[in-house]
C-alpha atoms as a PDB file:
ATOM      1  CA  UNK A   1      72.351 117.252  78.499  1.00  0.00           C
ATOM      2  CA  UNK A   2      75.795 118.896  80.299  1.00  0.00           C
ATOM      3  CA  UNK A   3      74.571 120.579  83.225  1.00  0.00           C
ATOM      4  CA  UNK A   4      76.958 123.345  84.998  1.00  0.00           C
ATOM      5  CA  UNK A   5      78.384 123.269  88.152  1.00  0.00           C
ATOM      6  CA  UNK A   6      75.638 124.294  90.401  1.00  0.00           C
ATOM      7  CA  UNK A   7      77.342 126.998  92.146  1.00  0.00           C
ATOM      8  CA  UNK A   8      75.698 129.662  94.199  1.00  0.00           C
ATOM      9  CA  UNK A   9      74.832 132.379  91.639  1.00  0.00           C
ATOM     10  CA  UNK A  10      74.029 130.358  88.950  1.00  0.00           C
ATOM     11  CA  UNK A  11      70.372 131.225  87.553  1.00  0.00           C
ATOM     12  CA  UNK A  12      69.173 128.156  86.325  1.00  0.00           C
ATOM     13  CA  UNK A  13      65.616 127.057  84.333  1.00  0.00           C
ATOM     14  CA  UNK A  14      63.373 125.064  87.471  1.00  0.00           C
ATOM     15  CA  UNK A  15      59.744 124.525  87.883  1.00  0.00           C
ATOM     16  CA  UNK A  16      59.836 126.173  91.062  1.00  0.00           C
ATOM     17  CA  UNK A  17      56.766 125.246  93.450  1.00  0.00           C
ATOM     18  CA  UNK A  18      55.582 128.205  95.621  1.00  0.00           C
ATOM     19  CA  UNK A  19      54.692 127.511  99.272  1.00  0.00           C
ATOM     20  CA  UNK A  20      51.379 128.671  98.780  1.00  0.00           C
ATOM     21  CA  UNK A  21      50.796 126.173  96.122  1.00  0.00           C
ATOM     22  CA  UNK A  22      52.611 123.467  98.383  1.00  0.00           C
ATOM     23  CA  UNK A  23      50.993 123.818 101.296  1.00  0.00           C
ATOM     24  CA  UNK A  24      47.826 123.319  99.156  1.00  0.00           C
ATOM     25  CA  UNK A  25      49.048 119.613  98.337  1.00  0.00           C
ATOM     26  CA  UNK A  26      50.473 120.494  94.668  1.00  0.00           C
ATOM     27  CA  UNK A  27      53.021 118.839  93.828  1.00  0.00           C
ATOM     28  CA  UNK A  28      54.383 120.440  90.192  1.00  0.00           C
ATOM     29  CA  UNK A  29      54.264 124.500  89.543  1.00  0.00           C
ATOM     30  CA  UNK A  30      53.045 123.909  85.948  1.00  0.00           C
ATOM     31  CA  UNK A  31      55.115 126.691  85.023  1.00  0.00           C
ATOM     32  CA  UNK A  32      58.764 126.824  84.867  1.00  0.00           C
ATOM     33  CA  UNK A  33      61.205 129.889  86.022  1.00  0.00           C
ATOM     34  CA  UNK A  34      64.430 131.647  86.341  1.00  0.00           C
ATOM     35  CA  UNK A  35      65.957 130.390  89.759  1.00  0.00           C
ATOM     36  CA  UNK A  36      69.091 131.507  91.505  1.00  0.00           C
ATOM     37  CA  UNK A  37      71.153 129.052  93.076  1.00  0.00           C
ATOM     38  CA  UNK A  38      71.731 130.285  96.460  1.00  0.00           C
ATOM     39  CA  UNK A  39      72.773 126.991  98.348  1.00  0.00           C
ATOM     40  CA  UNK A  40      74.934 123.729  96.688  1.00  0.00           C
ATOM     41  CA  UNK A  41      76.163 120.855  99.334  1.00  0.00           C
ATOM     42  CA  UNK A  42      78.535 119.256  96.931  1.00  0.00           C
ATOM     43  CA  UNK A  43      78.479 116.093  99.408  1.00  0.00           C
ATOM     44  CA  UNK A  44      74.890 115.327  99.326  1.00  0.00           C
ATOM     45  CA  UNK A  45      73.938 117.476  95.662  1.00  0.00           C
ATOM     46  CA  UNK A  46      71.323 119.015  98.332  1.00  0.00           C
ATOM     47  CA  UNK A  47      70.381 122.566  96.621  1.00  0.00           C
ATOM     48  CA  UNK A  48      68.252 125.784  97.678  1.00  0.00           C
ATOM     49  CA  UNK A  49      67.225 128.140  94.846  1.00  0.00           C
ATOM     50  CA  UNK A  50      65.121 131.059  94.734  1.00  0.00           C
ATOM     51  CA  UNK A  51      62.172 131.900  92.343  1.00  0.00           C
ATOM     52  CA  UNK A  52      62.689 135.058  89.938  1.00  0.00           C
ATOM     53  CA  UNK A  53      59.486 136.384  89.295  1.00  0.00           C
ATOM     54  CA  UNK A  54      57.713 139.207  87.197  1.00  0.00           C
ATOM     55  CA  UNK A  55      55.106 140.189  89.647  1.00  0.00           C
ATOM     56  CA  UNK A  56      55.485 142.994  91.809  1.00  0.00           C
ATOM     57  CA  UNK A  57      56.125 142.303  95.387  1.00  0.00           C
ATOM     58  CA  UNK A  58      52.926 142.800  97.281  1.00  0.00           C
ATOM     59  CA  UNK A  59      52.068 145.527  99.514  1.00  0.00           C
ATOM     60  CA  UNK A  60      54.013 144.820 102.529  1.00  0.00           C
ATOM     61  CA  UNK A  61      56.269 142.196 101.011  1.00  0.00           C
ATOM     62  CA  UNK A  62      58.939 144.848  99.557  1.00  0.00           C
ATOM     63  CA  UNK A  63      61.483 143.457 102.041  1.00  0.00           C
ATOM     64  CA  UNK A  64      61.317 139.621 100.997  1.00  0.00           C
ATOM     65  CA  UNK A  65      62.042 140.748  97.217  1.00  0.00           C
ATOM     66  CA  UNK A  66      64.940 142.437  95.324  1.00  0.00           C
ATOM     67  CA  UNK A  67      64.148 144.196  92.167  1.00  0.00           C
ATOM     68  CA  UNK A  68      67.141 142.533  89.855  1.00  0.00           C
ATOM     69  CA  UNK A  69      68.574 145.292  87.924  1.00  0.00           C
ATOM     70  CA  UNK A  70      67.815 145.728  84.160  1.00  0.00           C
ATOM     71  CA  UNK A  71      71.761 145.425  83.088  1.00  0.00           C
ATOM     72  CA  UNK A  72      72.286 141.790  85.089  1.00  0.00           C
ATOM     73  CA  UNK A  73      68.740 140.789  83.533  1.00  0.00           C
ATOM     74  CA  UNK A  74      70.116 141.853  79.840  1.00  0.00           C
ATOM     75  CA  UNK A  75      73.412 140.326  81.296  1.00  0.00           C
ATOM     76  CA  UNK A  76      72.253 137.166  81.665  1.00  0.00           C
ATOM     77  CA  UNK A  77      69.481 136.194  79.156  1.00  0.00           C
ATOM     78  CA  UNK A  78      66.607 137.422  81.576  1.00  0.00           C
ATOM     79  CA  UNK A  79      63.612 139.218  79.498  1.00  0.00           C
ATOM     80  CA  UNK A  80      63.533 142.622  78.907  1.00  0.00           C
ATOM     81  CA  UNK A  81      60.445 142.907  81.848  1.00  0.00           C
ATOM     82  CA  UNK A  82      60.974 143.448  85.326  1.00  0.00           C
ATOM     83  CA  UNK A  83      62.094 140.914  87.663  1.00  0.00           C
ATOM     84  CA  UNK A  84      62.516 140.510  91.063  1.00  0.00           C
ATOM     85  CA  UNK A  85      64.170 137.585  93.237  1.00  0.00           C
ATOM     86  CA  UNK A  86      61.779 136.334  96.337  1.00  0.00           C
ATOM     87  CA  UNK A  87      64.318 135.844  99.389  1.00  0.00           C
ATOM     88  CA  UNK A  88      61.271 134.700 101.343  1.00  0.00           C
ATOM     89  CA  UNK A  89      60.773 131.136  99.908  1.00  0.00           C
ATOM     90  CA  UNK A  90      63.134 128.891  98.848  1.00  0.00           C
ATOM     91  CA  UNK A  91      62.903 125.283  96.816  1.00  0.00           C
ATOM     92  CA  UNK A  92      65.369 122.486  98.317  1.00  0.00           C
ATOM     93  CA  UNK A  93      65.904 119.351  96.127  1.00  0.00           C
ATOM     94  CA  UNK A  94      69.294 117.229  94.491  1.00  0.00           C
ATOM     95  CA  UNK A  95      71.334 118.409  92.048  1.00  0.00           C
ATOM     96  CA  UNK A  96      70.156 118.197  89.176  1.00  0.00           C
ATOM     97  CA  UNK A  97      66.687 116.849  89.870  1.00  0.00           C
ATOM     98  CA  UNK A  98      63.774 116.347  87.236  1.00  0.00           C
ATOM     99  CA  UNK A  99      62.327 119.920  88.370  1.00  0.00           C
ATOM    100  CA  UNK A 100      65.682 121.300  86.467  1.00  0.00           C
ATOM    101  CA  UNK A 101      64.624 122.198  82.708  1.00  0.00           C
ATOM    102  CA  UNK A 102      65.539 123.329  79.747  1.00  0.00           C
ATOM    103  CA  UNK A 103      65.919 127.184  78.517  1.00  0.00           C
ATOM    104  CA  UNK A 104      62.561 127.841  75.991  1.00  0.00           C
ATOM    105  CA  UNK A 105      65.375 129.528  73.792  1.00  0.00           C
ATOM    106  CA  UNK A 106      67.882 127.312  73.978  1.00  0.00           C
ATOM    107  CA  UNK A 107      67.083 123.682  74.652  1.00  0.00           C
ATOM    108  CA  UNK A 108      70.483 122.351  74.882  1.00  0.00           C
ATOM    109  CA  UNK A 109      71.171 124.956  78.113  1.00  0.00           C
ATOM    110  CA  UNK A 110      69.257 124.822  81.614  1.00  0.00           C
ATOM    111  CA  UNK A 111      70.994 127.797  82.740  1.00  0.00           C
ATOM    112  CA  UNK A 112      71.263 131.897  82.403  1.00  0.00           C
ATOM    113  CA  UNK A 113      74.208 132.906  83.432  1.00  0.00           C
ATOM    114  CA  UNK A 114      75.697 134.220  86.754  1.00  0.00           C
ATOM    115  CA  UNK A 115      74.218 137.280  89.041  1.00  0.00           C
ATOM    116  CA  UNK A 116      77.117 139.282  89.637  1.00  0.00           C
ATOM    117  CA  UNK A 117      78.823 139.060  93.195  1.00  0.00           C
ATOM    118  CA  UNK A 118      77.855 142.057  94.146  1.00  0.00           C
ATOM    119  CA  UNK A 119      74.118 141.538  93.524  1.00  0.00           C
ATOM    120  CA  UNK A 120      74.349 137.943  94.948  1.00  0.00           C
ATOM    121  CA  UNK A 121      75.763 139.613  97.930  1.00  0.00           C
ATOM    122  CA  UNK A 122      72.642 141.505  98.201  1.00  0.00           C
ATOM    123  CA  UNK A 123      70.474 138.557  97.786  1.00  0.00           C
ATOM    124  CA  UNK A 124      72.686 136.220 100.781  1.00  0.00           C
ATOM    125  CA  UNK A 125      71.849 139.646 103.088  1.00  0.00           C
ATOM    126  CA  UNK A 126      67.936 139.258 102.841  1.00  0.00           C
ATOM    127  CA  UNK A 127      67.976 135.675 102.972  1.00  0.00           C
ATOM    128  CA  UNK A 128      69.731 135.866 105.993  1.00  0.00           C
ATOM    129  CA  UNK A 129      67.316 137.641 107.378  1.00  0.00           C
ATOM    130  CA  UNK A 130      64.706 135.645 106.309  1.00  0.00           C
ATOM    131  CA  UNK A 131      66.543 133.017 107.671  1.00  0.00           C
ATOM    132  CA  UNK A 132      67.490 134.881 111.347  1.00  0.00           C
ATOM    133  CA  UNK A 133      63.458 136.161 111.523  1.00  0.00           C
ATOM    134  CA  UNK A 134      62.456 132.667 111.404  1.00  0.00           C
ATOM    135  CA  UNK A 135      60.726 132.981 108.295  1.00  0.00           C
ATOM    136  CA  UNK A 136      61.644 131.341 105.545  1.00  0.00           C
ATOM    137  CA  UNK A 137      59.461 128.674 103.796  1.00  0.00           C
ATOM    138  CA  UNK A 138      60.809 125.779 102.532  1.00  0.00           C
ATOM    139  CA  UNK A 139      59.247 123.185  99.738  1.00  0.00           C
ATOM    140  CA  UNK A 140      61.511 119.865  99.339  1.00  0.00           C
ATOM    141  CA  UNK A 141      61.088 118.723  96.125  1.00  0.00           C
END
């Protein structure tokens, strides 16, 4: 399989593990997602991407979630459902990894597309303060 260039932006097919599930010793999600790159070290193909999910942020949780809007999602492949990026929990592993998989519509592709910069932007701002809170869980895969 040709893999892209794993450049920040890039939503890519991953079976992102959630630190809830990690810190309960599993080590596989079971279920594969829509991940955005948001980190690639080139160097040592050390990557941080964040899980895309349809479930609505919980109470109290609005902040660590952006609610990706429905003309990116058409944009890039995304289903026609609401989705949301978590900025609170991010997956760390080499490019491109075993946990990187294939599209369920298109085998031959592992990735979506690209959020546009603007967007992205949004996404670097609440994972920074994630990041600058000292909160942001991490699961090396």
């Amino acid at each position: 399989m040709n893999y892209p260039d794993p450049v920040p932006g890039l939503v890519i097919r991953f079976d992102y593990l959630w630190d809830s599930d990690h810190q309960r010793g599993f080590a596989t999600s079971g279920k594969d997602r829509p991940c955005a790159i948001v980190l690639y070290v080139k160097a040592s193909g050390r990557t941080l991407v964040v899980p895309i999910t349809h479930a609505y942020p919980e109470p109290g949780d609005e902040k660590n979630s952006l609610e990706i809007p429905a003309e990116i999602c058409a944009a890039i492949g995304l289903d026609r459902e609401r989705n949301w990026v978590r900025v609170s929990e991010v997956n760390e592993f080499e490019w491109p990894g075993p946990n990187v998989r294939p599209r369920p519509d298109d085998p031959d592709r592992i990735d979506y597309g690209m959020i546009p910069e603007t967007f992205f932007n949004e996404i670097r701002k609440q994972l920074a303060k994630v990041v600058a809170e000292h909160r942001l869980a991490r699961s090396k895969r």
